[in-house]
N, C-alpha and C. Protein backbone atom coordinates (compact mmCIF):
# COMPACT_ATOMS: atom_id res chain seq x y z
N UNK A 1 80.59 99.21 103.21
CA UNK A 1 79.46 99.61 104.02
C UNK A 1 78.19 99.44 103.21
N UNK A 2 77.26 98.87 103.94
CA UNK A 2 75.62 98.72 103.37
C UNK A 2 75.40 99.76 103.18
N UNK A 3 74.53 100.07 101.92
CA UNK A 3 73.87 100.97 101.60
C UNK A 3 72.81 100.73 102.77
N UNK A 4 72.45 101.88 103.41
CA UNK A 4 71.14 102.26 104.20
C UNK A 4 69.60 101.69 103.45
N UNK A 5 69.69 102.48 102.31
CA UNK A 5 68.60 102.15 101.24
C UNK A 5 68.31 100.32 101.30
N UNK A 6 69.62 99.50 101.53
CA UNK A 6 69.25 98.17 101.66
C UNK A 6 69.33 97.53 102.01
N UNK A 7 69.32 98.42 103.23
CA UNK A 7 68.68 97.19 104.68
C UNK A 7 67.67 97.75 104.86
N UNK A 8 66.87 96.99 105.47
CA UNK A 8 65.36 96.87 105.98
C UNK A 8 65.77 96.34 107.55
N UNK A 9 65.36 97.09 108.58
CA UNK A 9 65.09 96.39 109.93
C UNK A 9 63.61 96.30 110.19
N UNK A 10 63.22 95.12 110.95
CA UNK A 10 61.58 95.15 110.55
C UNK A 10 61.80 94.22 112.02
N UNK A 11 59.61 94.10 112.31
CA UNK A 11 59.71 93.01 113.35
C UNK A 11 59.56 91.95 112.58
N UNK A 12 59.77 90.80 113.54
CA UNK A 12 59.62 89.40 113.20
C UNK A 12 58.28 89.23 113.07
N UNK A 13 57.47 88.47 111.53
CA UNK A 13 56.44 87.56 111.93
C UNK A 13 56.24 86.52 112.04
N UNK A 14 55.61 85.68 112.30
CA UNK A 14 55.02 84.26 112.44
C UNK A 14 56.31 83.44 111.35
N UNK A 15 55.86 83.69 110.00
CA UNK A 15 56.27 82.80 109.00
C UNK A 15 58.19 82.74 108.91
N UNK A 16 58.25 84.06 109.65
CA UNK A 16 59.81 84.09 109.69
C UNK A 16 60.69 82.82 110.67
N UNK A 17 60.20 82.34 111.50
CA UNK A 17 60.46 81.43 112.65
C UNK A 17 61.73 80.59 112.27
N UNK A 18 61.22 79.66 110.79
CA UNK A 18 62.18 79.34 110.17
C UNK A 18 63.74 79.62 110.22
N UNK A 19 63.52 80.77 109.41
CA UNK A 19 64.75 81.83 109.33
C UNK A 19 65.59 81.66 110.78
N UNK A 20 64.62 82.62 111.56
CA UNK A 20 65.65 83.05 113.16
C UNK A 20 66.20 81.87 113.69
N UNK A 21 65.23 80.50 113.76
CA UNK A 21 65.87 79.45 113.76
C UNK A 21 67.03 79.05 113.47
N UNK A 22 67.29 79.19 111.51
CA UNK A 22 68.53 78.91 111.90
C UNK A 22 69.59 80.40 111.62
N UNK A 23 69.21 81.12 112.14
CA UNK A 23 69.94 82.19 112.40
C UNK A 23 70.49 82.14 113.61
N UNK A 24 69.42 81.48 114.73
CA UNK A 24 69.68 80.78 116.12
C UNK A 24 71.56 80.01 116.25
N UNK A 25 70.89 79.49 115.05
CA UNK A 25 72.00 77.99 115.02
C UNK A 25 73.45 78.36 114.16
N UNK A 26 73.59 79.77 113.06
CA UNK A 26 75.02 80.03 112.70
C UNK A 26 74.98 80.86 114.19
N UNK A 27 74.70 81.33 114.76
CA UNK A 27 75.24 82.27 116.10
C UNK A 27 75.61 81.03 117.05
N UNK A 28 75.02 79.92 117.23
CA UNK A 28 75.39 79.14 117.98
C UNK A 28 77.22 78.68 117.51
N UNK A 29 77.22 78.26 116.49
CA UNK A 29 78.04 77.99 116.00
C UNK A 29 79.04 79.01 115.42
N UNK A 30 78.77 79.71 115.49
CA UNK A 30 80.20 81.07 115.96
C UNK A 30 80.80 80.97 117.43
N UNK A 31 79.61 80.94 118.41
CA UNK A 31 79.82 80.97 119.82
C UNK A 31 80.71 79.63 119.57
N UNK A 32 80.65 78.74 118.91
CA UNK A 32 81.35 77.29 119.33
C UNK A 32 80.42 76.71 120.80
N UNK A 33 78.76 76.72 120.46
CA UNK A 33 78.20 76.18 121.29
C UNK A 33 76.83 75.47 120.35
N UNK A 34 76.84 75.04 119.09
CA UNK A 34 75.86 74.01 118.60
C UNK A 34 75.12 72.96 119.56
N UNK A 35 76.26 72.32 119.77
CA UNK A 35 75.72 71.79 121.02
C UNK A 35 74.50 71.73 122.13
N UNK A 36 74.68 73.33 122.03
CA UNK A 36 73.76 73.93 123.33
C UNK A 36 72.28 73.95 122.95
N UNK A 37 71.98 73.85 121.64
CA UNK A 37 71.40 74.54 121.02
C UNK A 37 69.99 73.17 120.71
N UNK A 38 69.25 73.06 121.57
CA UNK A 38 68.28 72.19 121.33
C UNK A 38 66.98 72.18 121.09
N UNK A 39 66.15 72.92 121.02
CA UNK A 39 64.86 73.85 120.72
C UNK A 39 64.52 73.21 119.19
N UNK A 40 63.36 74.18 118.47
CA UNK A 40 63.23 74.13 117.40
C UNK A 40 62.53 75.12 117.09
N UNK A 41 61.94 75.52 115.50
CA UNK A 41 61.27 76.60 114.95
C UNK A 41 60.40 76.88 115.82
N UNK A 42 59.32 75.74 115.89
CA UNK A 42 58.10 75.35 116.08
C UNK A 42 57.76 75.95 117.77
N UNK A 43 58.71 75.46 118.60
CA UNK A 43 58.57 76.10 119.96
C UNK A 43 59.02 77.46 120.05
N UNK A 44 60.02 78.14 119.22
CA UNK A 44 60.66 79.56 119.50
C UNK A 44 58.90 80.00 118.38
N UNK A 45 58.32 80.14 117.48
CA UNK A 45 57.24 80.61 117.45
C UNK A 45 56.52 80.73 118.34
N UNK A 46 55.80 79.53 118.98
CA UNK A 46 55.17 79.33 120.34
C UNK A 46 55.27 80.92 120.85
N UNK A 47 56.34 80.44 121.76
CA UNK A 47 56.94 81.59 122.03
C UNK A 47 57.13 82.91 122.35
N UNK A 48 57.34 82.99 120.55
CA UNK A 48 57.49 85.08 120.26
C UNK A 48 56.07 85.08 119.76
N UNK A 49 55.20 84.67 119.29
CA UNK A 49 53.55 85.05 119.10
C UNK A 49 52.58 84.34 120.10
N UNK A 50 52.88 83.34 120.80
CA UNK A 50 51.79 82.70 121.23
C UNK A 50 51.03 81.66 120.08
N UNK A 51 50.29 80.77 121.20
CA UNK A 51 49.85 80.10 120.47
C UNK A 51 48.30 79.95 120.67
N UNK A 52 47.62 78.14 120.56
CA UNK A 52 46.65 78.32 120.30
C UNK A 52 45.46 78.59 121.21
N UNK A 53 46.34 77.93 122.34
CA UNK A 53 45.86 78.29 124.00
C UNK A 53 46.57 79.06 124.79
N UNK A 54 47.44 79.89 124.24
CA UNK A 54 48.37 81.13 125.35
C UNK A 54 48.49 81.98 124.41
N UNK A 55 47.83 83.89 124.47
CA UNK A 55 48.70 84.32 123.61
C UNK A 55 49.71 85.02 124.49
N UNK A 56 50.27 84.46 125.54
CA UNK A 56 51.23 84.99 126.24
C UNK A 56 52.74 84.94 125.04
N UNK A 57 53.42 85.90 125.30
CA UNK A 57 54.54 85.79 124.25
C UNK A 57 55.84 86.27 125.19
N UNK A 58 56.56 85.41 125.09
CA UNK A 58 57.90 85.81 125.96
C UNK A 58 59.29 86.47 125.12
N UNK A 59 59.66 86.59 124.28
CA UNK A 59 59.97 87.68 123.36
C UNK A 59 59.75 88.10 122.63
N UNK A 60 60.44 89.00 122.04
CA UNK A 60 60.57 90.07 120.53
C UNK A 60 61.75 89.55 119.59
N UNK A 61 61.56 89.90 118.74
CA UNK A 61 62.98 89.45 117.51
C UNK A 61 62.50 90.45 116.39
N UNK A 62 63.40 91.49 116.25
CA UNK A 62 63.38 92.25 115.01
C UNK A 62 64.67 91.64 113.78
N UNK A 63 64.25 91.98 113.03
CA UNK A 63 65.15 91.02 111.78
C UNK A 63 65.95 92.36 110.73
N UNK A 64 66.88 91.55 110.61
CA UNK A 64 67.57 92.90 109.33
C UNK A 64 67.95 91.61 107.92
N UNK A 65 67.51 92.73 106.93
CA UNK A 65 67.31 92.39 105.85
C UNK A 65 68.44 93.48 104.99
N UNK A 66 69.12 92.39 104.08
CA UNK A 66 69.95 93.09 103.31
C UNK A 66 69.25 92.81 101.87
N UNK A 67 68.83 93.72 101.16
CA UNK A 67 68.58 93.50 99.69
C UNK A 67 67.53 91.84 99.42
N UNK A 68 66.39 92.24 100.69
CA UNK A 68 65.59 91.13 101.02
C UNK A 68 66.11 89.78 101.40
N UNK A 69 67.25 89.74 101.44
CA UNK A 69 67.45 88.56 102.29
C UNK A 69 67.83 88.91 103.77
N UNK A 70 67.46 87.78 104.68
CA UNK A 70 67.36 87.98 106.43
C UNK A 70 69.11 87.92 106.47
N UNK A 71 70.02 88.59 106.82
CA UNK A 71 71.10 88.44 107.04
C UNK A 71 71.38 88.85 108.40
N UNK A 72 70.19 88.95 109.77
CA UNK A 72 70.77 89.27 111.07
C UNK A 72 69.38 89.00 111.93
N UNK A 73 69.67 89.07 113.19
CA UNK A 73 68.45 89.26 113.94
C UNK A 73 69.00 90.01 115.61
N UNK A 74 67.66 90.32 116.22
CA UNK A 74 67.94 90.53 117.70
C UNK A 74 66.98 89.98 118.34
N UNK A 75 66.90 89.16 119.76
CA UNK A 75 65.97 89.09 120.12
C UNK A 75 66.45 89.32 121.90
N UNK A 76 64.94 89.66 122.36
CA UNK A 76 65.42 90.70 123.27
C UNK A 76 63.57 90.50 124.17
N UNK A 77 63.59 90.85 125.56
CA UNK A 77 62.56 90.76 126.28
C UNK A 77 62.81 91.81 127.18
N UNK A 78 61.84 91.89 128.08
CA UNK A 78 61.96 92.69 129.09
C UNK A 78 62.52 92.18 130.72
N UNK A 79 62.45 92.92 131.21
CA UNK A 79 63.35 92.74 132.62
C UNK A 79 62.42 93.85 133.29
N UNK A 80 63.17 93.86 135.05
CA UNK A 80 63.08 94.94 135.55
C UNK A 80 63.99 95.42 136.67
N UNK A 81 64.32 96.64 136.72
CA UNK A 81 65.32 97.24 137.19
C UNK A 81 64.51 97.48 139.06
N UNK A 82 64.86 97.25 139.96
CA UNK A 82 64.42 97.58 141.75
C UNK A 82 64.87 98.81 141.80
N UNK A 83 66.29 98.89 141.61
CA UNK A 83 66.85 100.31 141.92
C UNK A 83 66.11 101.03 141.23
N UNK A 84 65.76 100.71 139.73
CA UNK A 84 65.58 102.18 138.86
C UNK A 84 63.86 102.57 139.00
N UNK A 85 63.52 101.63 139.22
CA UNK A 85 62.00 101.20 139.68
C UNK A 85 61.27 101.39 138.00
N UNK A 86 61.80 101.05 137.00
CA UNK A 86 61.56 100.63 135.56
C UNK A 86 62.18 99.59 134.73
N UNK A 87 61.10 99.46 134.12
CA UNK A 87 61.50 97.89 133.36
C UNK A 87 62.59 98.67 131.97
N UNK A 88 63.57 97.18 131.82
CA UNK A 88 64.54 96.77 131.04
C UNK A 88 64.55 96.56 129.96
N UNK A 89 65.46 96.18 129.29
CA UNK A 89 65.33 95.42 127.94
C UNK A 89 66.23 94.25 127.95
N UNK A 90 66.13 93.31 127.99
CA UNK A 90 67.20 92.74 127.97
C UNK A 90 67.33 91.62 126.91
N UNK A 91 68.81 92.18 125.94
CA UNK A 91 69.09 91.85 124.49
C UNK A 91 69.93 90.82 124.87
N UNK A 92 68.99 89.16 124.45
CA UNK A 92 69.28 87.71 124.61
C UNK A 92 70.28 87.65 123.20
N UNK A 93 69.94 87.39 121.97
CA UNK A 93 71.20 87.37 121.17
C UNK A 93 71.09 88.58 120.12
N UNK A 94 71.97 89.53 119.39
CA UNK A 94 72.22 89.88 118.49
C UNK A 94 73.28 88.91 117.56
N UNK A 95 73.03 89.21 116.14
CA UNK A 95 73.76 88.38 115.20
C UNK A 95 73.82 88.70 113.87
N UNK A 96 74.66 88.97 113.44
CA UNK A 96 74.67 89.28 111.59
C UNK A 96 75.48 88.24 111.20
N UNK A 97 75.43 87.64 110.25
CA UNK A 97 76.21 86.71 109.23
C UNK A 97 77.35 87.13 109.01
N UNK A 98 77.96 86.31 109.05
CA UNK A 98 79.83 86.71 108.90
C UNK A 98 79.67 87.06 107.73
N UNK A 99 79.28 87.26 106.61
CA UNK A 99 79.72 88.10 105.32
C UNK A 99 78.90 89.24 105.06
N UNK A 100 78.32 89.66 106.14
CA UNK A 100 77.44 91.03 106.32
C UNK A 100 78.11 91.67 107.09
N UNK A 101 78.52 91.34 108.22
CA UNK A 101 79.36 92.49 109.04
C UNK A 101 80.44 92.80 108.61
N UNK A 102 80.63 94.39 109.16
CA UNK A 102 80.99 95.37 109.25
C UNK A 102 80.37 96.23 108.40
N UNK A 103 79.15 96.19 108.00
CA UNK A 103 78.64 96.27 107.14
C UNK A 103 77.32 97.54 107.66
N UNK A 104 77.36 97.67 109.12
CA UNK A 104 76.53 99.14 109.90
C UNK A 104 75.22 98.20 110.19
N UNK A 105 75.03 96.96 110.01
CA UNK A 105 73.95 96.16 110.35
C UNK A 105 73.60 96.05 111.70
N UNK A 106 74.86 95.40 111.83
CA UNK A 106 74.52 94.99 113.86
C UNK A 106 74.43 96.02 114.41
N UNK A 107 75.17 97.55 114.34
CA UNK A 107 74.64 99.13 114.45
C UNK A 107 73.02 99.35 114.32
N UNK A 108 72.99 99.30 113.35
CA UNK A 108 71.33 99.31 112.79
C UNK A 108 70.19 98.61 114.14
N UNK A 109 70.70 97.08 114.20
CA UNK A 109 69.77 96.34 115.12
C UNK A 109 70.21 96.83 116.13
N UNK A 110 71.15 97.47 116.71
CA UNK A 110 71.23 97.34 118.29
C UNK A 110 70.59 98.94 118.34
N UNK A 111 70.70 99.47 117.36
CA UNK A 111 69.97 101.00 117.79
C UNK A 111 68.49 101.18 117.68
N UNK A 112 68.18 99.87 116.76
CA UNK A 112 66.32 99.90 116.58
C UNK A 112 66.14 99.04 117.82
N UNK A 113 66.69 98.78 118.66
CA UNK A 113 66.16 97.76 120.05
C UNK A 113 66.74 99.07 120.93
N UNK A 114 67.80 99.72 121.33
CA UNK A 114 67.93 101.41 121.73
C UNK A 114 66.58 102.33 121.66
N UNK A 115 66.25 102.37 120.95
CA UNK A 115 65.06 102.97 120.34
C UNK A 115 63.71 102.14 120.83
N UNK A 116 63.87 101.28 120.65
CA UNK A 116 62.28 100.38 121.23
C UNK A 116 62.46 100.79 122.81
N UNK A 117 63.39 100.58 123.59
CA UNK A 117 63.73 101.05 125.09
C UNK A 117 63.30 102.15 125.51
N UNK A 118 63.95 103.07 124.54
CA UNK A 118 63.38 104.69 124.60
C UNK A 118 61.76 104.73 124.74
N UNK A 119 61.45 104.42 123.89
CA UNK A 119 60.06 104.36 123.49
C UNK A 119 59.20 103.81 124.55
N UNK A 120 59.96 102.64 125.23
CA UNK A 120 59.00 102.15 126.13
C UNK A 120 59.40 102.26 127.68
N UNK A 121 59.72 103.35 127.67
CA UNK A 121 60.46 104.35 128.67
C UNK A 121 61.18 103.20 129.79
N UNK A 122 62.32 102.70 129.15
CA UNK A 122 62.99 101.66 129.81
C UNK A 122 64.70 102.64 130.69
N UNK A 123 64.63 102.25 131.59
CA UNK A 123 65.66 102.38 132.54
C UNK A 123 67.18 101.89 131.45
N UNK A 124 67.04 100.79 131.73
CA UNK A 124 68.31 99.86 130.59
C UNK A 124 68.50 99.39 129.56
N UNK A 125 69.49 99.08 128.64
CA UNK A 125 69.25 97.51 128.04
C UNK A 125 70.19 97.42 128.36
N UNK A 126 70.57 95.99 128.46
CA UNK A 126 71.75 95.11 128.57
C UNK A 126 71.91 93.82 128.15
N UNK A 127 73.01 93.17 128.12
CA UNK A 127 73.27 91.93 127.43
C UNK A 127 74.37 91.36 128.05
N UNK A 128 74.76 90.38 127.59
CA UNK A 128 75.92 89.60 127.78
C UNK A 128 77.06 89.46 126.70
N UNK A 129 78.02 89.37 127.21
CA UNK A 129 79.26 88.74 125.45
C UNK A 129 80.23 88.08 126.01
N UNK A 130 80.53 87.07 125.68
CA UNK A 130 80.74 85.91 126.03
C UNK A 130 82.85 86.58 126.23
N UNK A 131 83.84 86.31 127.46
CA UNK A 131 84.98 86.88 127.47
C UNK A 131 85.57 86.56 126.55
N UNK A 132 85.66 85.69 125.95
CA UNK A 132 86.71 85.86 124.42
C UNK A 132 86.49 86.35 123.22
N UNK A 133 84.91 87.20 123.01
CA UNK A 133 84.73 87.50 121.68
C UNK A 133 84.72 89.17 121.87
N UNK A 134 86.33 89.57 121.86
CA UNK A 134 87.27 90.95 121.59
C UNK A 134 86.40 91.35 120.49
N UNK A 135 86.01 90.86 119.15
CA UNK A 135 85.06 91.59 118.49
C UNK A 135 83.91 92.12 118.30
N UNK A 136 83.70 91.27 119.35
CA UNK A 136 81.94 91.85 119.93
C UNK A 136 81.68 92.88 121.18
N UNK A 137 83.24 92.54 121.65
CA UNK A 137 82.97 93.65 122.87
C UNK A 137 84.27 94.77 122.38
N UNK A 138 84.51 94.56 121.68
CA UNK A 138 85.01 96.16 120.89
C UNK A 138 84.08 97.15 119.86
N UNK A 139 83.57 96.53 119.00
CA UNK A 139 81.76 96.85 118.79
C UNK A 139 81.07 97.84 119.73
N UNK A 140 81.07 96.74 120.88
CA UNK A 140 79.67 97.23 122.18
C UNK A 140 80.71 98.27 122.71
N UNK A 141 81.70 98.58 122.70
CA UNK A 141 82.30 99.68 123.72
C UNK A 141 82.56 101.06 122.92
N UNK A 142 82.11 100.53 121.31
CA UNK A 142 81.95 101.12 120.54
C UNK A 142 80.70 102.48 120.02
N UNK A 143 79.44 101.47 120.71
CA UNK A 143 78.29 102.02 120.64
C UNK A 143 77.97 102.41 121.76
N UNK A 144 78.79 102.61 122.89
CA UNK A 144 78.45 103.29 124.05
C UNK A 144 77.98 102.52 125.44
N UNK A 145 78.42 101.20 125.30
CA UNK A 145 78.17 99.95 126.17
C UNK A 145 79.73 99.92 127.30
N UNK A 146 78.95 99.76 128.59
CA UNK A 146 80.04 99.56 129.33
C UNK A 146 79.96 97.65 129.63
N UNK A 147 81.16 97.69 129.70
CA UNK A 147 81.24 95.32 130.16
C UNK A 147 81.31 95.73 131.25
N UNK A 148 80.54 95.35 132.50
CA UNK A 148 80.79 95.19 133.64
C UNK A 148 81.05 93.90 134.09
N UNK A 149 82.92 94.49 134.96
CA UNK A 149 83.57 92.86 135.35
C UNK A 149 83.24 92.60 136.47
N UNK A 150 82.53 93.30 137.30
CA UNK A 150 82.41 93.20 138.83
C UNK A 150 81.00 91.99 138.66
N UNK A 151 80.42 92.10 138.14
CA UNK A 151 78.81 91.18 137.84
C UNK A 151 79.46 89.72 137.03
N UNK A 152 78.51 88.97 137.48
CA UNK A 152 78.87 87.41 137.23
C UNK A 152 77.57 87.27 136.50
N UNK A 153 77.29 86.28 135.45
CA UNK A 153 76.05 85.61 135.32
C UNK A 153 75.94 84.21 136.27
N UNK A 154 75.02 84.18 136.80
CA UNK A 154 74.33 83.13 137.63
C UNK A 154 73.42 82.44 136.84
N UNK A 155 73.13 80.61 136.66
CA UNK A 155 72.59 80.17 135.79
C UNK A 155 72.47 78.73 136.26
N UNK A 156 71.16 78.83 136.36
CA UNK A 156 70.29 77.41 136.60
C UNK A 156 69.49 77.04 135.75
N UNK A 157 70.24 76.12 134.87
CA UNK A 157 69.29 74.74 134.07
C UNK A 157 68.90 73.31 134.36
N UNK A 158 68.17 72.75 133.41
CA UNK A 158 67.95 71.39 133.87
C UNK A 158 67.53 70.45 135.01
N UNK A 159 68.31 69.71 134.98
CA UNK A 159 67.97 68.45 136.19
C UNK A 159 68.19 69.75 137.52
N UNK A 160 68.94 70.36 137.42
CA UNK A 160 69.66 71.25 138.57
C UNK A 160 68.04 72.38 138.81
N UNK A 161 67.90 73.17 137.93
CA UNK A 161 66.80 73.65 138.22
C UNK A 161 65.38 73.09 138.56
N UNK A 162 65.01 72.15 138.66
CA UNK A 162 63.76 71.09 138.98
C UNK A 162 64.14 70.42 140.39
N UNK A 163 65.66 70.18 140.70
CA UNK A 163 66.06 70.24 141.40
C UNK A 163 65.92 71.92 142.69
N UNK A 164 66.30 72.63 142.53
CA UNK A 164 66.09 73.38 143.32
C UNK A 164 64.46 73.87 143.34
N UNK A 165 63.56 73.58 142.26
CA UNK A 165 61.80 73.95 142.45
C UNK A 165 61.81 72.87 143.97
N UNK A 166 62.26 72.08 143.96
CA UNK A 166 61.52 71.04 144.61
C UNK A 166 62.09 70.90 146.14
N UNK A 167 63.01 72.01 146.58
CA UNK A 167 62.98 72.42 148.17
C UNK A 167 62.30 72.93 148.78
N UNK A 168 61.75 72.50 149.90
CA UNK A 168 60.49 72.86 150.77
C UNK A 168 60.26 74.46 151.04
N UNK A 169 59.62 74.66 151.18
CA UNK A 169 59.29 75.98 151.52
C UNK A 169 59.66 76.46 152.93
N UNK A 170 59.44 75.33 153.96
CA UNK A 170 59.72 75.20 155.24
C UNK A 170 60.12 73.81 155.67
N UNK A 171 61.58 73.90 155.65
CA UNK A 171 62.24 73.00 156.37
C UNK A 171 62.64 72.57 157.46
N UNK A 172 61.80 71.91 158.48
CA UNK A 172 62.08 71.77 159.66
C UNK A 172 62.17 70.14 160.38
């Protein structure tokens, strides 16, 4: 178990981009989805700070640090709940390095993004975990997460999504 004393959970800045990047890319490659994975530093900055003509920013990424090195991240945005009539959190990837976990890290990040929710008087958080990773959803059922099997993810990319922008509004 990590000493408490040395980890550091912190937010992400600018210069970190690098890092989450390829922190991006061992999580990809755990998932066994590299592949998927086509982006770069340069646009996920964009991004989480804005740039030189938008400072619109479409997520957050807090980082955990073991004995100053980045050994995890979360990144996570908001949502919003109809029923609850309050906004969400919704945690896009968590990730620690296979020779850091079990180590109270990924604990650490999922309770400082718990805590950011609280704080920003959020209804939920929620996430996804992919059905074959038993270690990630023994973890999450761990920290007080229910898997709901009744809910599907629904998911439009690409040619397919530009595709559906481009049906009429009124078809007659």
């Amino acid at each position: 178990m990590a000493l408490q004393s040395d980890v550091i959970i912190r937010s992400a800045k600018p210069e970190d981009c690098d890092t989450i990047f390829n922190l991006i890319q061992a999580l990809a490659e755990y998932e066994k989805l590299s592949n998927a994975v086509i982006g770069d530093a340069s646009t996920l900055k964009e991004h989480l700070f804005g740039s030189q003509t938008s400072s619109q920013r479409h997520a957050e990424v807090i980082m955990a640090e073991y004995k100053g090195q980045p050994v995890g991240f979360a990144l996570f945005f908001h949502n919003y709940s109809t029923f609850l009539t309050k906004p969400g959190i919704y945690l896009e990837d968590i990730f620690v390095l296979s020779e850091y976990r079990r180590q109270g890290i990924g604990k650490l990040l999922l309770s400082q993004v718990a805590q950011i929710a609280v704080e920003r008087d959020c209804g939920r958080l929620e996430w996804s975990v992919l059905d074959w990773n038993e270690p990630a959803q023994t973890f999450y059922r761990r920290m007080g997460a229910d898997i709901l099997n009744e809910w599907r993810i629904c998911r439009v990319t690409g040619d397919a999504m530009h595709q559906l922008a481009q049906i009429p509004l009124f078809d007659v």
